[in-house]
Protein backbone atom coordinates (compact mmCIF):
# COMPACT_ATOMS: atom_id res chain seq x y z
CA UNK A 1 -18.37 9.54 3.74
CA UNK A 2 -17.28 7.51 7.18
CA UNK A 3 -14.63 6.00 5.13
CA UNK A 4 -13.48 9.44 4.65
CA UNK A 5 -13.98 10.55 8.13
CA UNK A 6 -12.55 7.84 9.66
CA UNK A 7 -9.38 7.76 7.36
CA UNK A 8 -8.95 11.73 8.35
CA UNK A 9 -9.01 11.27 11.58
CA UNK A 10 -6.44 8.11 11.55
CA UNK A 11 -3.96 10.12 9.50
CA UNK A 12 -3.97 13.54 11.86
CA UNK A 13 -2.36 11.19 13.76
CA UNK A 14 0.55 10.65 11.91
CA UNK A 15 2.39 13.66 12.32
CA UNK A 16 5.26 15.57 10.55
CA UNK A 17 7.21 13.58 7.63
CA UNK A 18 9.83 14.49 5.45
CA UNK A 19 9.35 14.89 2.02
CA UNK A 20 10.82 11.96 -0.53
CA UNK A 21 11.51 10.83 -3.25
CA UNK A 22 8.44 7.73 -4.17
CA UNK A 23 8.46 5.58 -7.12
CA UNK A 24 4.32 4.96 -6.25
CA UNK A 25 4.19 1.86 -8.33
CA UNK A 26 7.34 -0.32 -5.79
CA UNK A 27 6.25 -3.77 -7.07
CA UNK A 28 7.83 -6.94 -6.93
CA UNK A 29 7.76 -6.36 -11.07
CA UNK A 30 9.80 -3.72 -10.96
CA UNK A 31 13.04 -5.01 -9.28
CA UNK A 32 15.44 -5.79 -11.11
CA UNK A 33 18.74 -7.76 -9.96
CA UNK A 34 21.80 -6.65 -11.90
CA UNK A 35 24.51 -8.48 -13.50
CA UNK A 36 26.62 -7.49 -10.55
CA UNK A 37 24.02 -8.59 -7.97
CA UNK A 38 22.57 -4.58 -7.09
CA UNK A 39 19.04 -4.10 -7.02
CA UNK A 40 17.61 -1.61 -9.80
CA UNK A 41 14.39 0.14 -9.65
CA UNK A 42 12.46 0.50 -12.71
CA UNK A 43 9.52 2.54 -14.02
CA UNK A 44 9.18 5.49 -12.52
CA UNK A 45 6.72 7.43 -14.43
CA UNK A 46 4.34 7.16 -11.60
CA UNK A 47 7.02 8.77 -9.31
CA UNK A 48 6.70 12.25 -6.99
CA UNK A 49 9.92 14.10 -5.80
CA UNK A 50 7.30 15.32 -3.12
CA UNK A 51 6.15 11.70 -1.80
CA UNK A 52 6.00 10.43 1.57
CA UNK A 53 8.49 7.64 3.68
CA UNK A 54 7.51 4.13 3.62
CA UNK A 55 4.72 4.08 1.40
CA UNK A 56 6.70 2.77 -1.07
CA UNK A 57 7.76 -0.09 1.23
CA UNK A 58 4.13 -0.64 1.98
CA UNK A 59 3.14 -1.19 -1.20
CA UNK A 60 6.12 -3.34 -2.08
CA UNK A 61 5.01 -5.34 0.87
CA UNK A 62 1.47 -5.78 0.08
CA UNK A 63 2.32 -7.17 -3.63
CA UNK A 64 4.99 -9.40 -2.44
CA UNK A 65 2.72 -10.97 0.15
CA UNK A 66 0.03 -11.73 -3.11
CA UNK A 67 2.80 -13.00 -4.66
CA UNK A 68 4.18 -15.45 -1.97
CA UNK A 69 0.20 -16.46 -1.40
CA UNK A 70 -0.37 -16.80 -5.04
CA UNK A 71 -3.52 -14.62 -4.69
CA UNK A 72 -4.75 -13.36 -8.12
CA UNK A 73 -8.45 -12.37 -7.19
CA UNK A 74 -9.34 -9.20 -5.21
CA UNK A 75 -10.64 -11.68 -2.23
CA UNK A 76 -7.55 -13.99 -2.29
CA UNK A 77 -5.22 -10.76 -1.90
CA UNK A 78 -7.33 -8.82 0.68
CA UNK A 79 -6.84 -12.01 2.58
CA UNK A 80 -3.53 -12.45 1.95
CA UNK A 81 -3.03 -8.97 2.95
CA UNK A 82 -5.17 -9.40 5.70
CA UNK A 83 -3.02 -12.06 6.66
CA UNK A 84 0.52 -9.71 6.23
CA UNK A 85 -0.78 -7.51 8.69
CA UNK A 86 -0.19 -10.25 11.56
CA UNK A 87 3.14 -10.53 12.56
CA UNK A 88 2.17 -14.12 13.55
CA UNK A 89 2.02 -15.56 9.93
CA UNK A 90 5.15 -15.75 7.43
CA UNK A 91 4.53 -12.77 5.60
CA UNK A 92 3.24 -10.93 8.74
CA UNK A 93 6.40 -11.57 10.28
CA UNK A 94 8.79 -10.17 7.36
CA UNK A 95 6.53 -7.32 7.02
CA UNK A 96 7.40 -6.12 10.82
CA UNK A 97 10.83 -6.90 10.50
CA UNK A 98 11.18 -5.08 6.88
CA UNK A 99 8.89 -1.54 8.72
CA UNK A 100 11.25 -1.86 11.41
CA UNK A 101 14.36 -1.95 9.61
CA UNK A 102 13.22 0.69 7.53
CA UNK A 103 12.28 2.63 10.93
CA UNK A 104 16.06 2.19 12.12
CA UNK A 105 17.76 3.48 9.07
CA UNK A 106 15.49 6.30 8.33
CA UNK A 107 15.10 7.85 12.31
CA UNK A 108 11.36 7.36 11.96
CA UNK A 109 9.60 5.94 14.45
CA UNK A 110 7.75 2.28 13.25
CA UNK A 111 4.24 2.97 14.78
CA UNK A 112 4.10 6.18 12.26
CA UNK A 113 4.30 3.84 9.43
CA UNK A 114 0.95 2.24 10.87
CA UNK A 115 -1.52 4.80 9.53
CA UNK A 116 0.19 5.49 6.41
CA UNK A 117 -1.40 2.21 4.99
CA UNK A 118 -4.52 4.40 5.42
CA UNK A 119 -3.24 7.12 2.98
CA UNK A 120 -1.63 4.70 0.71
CA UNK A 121 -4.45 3.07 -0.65
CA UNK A 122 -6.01 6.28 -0.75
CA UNK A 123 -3.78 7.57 -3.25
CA UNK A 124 -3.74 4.33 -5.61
CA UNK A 125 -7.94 4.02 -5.01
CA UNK A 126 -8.49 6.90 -8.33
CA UNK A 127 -6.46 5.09 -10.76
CA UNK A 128 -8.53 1.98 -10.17
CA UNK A 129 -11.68 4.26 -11.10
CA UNK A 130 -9.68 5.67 -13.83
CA UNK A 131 -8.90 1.77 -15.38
CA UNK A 132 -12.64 1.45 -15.03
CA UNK A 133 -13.73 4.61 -16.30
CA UNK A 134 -11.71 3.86 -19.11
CA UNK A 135 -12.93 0.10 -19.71
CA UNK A 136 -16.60 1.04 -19.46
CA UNK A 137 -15.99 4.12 -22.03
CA UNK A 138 -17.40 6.54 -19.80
CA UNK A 139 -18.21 6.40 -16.19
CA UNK A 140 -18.06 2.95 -14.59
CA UNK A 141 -20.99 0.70 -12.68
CA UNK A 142 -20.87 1.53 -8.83
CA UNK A 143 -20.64 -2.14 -8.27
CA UNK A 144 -17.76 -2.48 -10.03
CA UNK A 145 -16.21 0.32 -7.66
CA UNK A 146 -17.83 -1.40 -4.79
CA UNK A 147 -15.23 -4.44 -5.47
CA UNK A 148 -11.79 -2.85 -6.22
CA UNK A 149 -8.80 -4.13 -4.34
CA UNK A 150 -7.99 -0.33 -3.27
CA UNK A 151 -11.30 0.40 -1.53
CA UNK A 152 -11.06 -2.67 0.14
CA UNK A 153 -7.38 -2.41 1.07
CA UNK A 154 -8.09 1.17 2.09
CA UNK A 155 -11.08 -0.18 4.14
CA UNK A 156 -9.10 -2.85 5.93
CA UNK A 157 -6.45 -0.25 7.15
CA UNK A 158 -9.24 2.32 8.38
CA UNK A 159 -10.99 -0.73 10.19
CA UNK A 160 -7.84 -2.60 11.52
CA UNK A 161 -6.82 1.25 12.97
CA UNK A 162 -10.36 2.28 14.71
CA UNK A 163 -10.72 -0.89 16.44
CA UNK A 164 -13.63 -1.31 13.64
């Protein structure tokens, strides 16, 4: 319930957003360079005509960062995440540059981008319940909620953004 609380109040603060096209699954695994050197996007069953700016780019930027770190694991990614949100470290650094960039071509400003992470991980946290709903053939063991990579990644945003 604070989770909740705490990740309503963060995103009243993000004010009005245009409505977009999202993909909702942006991965590193589904980027694909073509024979003539353009980027294709693939698999979009997961995709909303009604989604939100840069969430997309957010996610793209968390999975490339596990990637680059080589973190497998729930821990190893929420650090490496952890790690992408300081623009001091390598991937830290690309992920400002790549938010801003985005900013400048889309009008919006960067620092709206910021509590979107909240929201983001939001959205992806049911279909981690659903993957273990669906592996324990009914409903799954609390602990095993307890540890998904969503909740936590949701968690780090809503602490990182109250100063928790």
């Amino acid at each position: 319930r604070g989770l909740l609380r705490e990740s309503e109040a963060i995103l009243r603060s993000i004010g009005d957003l245009p409505i977009v096209p999202e993909q909702r699954d942006f991965g590193p695994w589904n980027l694909l360079v073509t024979p003539s050197g353009e980027l294709a996007v693939l698999d979009w069953e997961s995709a909303r005509m009604d989604g939100l700016p840069g969430l997309d780019l957010l996610y793209f930027l968390a999975y490339a960062s596990f990637n680059v770190e080589g973190a497998h694991d729930r821990d190893s990614r929420l650090a490496a995440y952890r790690r992408s949100l300081d623009p001091s470290t390598r991937t830290g650094g690309v992920r400002r540059e790549c938010l801003a960039r985005y900013a400048r071509a889309t009008g919006h400003p960067v620092e709206q981008f910021e509590p979107l992470g909240v929201l983001l991980w939001m959205l992806h946290a049911p279909s981690e319940y659903h993957h273990a709903a669906a592996d324990a053939g009914g409903a799954p063991e609390s602990s095993r909620l307890r540890r998904s990579l969503f909740l936590a990644l949701w968690g780090e945003e809503v602490r990182r953004l109250s100063g928790g």
